[in-house]
C-alpha atoms as a PDB file:
ATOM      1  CA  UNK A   1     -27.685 -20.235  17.059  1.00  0.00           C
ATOM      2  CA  UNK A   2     -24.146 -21.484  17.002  1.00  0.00           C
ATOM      3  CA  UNK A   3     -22.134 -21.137  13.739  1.00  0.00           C
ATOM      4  CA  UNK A   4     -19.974 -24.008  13.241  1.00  0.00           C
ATOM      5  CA  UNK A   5     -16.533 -22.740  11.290  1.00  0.00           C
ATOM      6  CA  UNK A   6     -14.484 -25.724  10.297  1.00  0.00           C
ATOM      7  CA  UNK A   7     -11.007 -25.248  11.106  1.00  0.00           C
ATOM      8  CA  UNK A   8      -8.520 -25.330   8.744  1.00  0.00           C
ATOM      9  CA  UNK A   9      -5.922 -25.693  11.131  1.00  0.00           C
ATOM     10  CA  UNK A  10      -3.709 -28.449  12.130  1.00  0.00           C
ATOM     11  CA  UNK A  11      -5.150 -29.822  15.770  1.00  0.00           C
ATOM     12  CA  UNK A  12      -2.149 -28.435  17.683  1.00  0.00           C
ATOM     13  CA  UNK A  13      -2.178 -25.151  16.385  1.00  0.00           C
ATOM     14  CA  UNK A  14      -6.435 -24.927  16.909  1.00  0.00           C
ATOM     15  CA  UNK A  15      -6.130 -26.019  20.310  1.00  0.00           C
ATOM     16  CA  UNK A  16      -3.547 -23.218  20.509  1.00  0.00           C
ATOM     17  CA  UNK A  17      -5.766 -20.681  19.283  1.00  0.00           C
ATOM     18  CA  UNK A  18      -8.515 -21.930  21.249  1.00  0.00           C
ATOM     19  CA  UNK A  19      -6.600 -21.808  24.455  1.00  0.00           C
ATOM     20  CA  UNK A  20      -5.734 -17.720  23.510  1.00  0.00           C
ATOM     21  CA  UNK A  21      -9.596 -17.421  23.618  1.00  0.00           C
ATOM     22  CA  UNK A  22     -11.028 -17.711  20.550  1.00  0.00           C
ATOM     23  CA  UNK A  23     -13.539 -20.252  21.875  1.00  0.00           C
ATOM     24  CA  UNK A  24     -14.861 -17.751  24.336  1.00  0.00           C
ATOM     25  CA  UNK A  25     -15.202 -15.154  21.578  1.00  0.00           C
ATOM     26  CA  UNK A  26     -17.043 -17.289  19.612  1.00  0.00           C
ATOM     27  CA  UNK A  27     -19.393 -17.324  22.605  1.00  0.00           C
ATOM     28  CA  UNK A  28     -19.152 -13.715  23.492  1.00  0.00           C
ATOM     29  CA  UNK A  29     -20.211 -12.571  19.485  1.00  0.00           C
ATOM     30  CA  UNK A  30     -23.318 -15.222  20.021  1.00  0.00           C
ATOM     31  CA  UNK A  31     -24.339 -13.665  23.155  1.00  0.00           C
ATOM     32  CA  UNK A  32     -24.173 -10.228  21.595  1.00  0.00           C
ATOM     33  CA  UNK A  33     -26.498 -10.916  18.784  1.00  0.00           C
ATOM     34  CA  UNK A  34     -23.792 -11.556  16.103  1.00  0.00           C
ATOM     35  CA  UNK A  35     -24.870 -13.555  13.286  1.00  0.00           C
ATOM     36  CA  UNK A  36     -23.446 -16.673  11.997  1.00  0.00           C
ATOM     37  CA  UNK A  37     -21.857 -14.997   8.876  1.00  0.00           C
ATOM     38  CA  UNK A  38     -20.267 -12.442  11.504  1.00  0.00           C
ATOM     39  CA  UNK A  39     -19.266 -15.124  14.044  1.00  0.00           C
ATOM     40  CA  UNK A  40     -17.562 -16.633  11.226  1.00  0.00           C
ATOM     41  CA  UNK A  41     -16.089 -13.581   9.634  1.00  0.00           C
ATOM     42  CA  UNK A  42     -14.389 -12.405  12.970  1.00  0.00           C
ATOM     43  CA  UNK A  43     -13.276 -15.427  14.076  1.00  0.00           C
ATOM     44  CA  UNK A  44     -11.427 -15.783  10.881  1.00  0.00           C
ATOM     45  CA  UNK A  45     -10.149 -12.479  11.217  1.00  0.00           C
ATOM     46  CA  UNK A  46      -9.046 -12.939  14.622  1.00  0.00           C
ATOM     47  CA  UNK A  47      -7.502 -16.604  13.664  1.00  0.00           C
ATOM     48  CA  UNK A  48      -5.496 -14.907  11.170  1.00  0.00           C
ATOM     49  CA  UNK A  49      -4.271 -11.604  13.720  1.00  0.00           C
ATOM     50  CA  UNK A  50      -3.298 -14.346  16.062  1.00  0.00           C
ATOM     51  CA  UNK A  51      -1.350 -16.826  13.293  1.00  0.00           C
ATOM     52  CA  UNK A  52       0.200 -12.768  12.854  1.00  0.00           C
ATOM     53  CA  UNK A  53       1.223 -12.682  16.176  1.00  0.00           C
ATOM     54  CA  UNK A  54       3.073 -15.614  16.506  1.00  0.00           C
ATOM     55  CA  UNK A  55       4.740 -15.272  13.193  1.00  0.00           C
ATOM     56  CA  UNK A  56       6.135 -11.747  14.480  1.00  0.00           C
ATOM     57  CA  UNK A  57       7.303 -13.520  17.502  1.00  0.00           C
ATOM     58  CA  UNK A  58       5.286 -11.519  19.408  1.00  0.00           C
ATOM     59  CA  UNK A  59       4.190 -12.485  23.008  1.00  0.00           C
ATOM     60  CA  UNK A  60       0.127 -13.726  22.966  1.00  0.00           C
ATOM     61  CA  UNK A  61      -0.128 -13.556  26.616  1.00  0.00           C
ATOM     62  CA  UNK A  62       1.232  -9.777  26.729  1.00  0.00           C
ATOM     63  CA  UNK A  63      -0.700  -8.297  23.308  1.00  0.00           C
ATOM     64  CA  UNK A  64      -3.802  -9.699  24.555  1.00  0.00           C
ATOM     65  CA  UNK A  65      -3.726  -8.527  28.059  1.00  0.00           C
ATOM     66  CA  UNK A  66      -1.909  -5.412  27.864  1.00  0.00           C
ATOM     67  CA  UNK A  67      -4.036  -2.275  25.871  1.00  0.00           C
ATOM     68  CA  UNK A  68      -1.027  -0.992  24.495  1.00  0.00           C
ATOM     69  CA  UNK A  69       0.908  -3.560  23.178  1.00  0.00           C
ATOM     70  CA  UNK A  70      -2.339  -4.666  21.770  1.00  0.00           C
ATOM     71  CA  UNK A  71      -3.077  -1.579  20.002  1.00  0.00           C
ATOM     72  CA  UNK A  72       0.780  -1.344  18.489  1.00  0.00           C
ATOM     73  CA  UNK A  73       0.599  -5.182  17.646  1.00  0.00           C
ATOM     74  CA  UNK A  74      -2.558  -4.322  15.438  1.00  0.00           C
ATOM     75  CA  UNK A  75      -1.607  -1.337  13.977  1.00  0.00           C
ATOM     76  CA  UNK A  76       1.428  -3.814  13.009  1.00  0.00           C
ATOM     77  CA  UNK A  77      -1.127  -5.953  11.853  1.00  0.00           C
ATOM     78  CA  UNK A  78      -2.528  -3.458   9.664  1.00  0.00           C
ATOM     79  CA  UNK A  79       0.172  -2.283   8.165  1.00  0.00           C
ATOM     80  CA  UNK A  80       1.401  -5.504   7.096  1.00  0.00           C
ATOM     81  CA  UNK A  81      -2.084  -6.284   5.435  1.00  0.00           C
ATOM     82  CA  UNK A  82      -1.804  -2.673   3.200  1.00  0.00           C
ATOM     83  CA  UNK A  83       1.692  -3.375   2.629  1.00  0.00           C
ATOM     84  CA  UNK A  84       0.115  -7.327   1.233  1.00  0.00           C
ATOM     85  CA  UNK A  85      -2.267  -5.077  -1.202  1.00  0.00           C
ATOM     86  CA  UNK A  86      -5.391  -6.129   0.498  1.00  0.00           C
ATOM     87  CA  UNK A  87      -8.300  -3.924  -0.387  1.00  0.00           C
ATOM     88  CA  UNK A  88      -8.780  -1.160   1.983  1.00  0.00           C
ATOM     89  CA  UNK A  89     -12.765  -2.378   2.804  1.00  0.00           C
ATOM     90  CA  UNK A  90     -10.938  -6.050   3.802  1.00  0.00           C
ATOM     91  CA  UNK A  91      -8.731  -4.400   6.151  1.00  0.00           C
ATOM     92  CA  UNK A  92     -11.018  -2.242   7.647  1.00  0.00           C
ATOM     93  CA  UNK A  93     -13.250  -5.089   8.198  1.00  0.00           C
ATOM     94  CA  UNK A  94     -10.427  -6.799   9.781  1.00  0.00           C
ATOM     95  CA  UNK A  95      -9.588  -3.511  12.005  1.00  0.00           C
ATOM     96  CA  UNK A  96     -12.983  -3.675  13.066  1.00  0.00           C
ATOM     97  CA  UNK A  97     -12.695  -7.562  14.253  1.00  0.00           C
ATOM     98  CA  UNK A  98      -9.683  -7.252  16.012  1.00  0.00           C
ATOM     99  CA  UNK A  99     -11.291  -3.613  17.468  1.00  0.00           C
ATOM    100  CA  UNK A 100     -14.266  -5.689  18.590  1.00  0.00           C
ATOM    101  CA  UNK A 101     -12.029  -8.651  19.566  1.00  0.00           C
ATOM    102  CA  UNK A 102     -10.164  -6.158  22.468  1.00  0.00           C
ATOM    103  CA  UNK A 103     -14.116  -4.918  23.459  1.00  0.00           C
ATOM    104  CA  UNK A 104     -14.065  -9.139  23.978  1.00  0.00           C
ATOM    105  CA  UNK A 105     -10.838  -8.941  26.206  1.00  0.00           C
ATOM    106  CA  UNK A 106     -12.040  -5.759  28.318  1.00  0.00           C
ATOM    107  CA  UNK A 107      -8.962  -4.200  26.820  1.00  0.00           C
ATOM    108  CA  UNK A 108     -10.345  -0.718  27.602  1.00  0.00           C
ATOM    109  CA  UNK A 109      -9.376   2.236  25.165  1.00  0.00           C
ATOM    110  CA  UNK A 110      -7.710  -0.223  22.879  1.00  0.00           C
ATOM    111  CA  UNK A 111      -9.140   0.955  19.039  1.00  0.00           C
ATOM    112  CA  UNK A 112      -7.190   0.890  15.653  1.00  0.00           C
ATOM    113  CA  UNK A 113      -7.849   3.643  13.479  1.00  0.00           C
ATOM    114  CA  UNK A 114      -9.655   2.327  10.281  1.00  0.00           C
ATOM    115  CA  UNK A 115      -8.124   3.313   7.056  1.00  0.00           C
ATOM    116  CA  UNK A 116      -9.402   6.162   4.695  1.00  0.00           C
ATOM    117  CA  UNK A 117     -11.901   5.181   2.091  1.00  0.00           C
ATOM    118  CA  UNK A 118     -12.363   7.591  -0.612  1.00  0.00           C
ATOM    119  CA  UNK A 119     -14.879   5.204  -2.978  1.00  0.00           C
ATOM    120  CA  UNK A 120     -14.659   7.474  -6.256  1.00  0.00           C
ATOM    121  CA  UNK A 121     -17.284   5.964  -8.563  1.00  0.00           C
ATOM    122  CA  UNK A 122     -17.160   8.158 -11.151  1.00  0.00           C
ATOM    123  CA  UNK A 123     -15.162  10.362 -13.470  1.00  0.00           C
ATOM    124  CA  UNK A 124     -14.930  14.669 -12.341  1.00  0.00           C
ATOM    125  CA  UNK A 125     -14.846  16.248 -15.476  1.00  0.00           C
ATOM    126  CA  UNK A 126     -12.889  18.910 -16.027  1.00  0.00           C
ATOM    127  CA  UNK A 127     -13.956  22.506 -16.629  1.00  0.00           C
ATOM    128  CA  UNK A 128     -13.545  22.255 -20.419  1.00  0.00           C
ATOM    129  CA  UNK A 129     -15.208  19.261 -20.354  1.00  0.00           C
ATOM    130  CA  UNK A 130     -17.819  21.072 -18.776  1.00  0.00           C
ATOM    131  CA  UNK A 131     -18.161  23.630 -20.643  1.00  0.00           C
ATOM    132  CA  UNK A 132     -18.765  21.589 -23.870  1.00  0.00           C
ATOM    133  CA  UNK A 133     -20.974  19.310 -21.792  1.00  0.00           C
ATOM    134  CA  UNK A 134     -23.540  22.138 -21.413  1.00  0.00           C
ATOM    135  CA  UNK A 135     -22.929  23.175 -24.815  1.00  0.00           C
ATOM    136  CA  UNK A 136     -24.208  20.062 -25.948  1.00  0.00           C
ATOM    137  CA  UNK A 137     -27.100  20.190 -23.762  1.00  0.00           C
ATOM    138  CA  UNK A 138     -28.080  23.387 -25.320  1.00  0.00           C
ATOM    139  CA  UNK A 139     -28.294  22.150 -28.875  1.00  0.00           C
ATOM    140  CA  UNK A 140     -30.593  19.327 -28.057  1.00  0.00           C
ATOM    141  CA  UNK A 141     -33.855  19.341 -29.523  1.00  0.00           C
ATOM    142  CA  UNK A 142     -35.857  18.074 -26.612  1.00  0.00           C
ATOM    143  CA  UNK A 143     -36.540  19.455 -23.797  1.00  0.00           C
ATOM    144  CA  UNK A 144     -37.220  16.558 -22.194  1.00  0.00           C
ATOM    145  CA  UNK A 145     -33.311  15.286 -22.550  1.00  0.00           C
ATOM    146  CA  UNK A 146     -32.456  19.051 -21.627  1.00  0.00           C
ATOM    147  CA  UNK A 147     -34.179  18.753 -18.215  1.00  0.00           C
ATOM    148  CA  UNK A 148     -32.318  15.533 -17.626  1.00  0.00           C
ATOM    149  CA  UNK A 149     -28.907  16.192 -18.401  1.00  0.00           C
ATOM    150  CA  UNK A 150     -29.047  19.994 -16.715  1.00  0.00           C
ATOM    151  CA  UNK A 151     -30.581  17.583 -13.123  1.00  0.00           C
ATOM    152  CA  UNK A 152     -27.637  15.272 -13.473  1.00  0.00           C
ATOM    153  CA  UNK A 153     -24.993  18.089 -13.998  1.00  0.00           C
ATOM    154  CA  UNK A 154     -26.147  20.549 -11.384  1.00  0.00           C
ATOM    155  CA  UNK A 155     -26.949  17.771  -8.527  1.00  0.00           C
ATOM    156  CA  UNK A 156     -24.785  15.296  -8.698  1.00  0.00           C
ATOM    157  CA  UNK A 157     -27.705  12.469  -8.355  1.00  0.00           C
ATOM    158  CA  UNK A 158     -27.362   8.871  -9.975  1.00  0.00           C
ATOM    159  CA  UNK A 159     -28.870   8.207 -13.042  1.00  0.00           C
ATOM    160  CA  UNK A 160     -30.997   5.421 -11.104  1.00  0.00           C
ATOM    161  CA  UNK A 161     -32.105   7.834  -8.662  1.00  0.00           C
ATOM    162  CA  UNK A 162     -33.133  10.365 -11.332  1.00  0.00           C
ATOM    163  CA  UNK A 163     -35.164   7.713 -13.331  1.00  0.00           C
ATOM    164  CA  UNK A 164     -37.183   6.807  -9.875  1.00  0.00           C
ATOM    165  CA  UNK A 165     -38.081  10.600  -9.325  1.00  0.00           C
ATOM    166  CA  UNK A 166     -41.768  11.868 -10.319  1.00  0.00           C
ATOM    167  CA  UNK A 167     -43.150  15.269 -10.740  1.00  0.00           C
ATOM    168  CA  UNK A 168     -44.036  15.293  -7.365  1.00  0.00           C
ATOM    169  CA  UNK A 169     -40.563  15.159  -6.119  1.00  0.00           C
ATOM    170  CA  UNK A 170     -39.569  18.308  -8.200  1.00  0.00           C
ATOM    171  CA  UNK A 171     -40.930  21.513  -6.955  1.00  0.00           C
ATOM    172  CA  UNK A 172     -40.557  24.116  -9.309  1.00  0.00           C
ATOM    173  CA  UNK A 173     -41.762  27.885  -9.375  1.00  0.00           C
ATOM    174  CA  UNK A 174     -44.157  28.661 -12.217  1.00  0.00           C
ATOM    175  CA  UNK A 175     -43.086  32.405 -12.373  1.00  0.00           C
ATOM    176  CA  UNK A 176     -39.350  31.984 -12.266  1.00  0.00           C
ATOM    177  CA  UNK A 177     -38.651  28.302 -13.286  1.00  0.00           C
ATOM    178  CA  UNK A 178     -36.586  28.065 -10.228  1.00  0.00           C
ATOM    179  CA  UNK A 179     -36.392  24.732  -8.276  1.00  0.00           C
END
């Protein structure tokens, strides 16, 4: 289950990248179960940290046999892909292919932090805005809609999961009202 990856590479430079061992990490993802998107994915990654590499004038032979200068060259990498804009999930999927790609070299120890990912997929409302939200709540008719909004406000759960609960899922005290 070999992925192919067409190279986009002039012949001189793949045969460059080959000989920095790129063809035995292809080999080494397939023997550890990677799939063919992955295989491809990494390698890509890794193409590009090497292309990096060289740009930077930095010695191939030395990052990728020595932990430390391999950990500082992709923390360099790193920070030149924030400072490029790239979305924080790209680069930590690239921090986790060059990560995996020094597991590949038995460069022991050698792990880039990944960057911070606060995915914020909503809007906090304010306490004001609170305040008139459950205001509103109050004055609706139905008790129904009442229910509802009061679940969303005082949980936090998606709208989708609250439409796929059933009464079932809700335990509620007959006495007190109390979840």
């Amino acid at each position: 289950m070999n992925a192919v990856v067409p190279s986009d590479l002039e012949p001189e430079k793949e045969a460059q990248l080959q000989h920095a061992g790129l063809a035995g990490y292809h080999t080494w993802l397939t023997q550890q179960g990677a799939t063919d998107n992955t295989v491809r994915a990494y390698r890509s990654r890794i193409k590009c940290f090497l292309i990096f590499l060289e740009y930077k004038g930095l010695k191939k032979t030395e990052a990728l046999r020595k932990p430390q200068i391999f950990i500082e060259a992709a923390k360099l990498y790193r920070d030149f892909l924030k400072q490029s804009y790239i979305p924080v999930r790209s680069i930590n999927a690239t921090v986790t292919a060059v990560n995996n790609f020094a597991r590949f070299l038995s460069l022991e120890y050698c792990s880039v932090d990944r960057e911070p990912y606060l995915a914020i997929t909503g809007k906090v409302l304010s306490t004001d805005e609170q305040e008139n939200f459950l205001k509103s709540v109050e004055r609706q008719q139905s008790l129904r809609d009442q229910a509802i909004a009061l679940l969303l406000f005082y949980t936090g759960i998606k709208i989708g999961d609250c439409a796929s609960l059933n009464r079932v899922d809700v335990s509620i005290n007959n006495e007190t009202g109390e979840a």
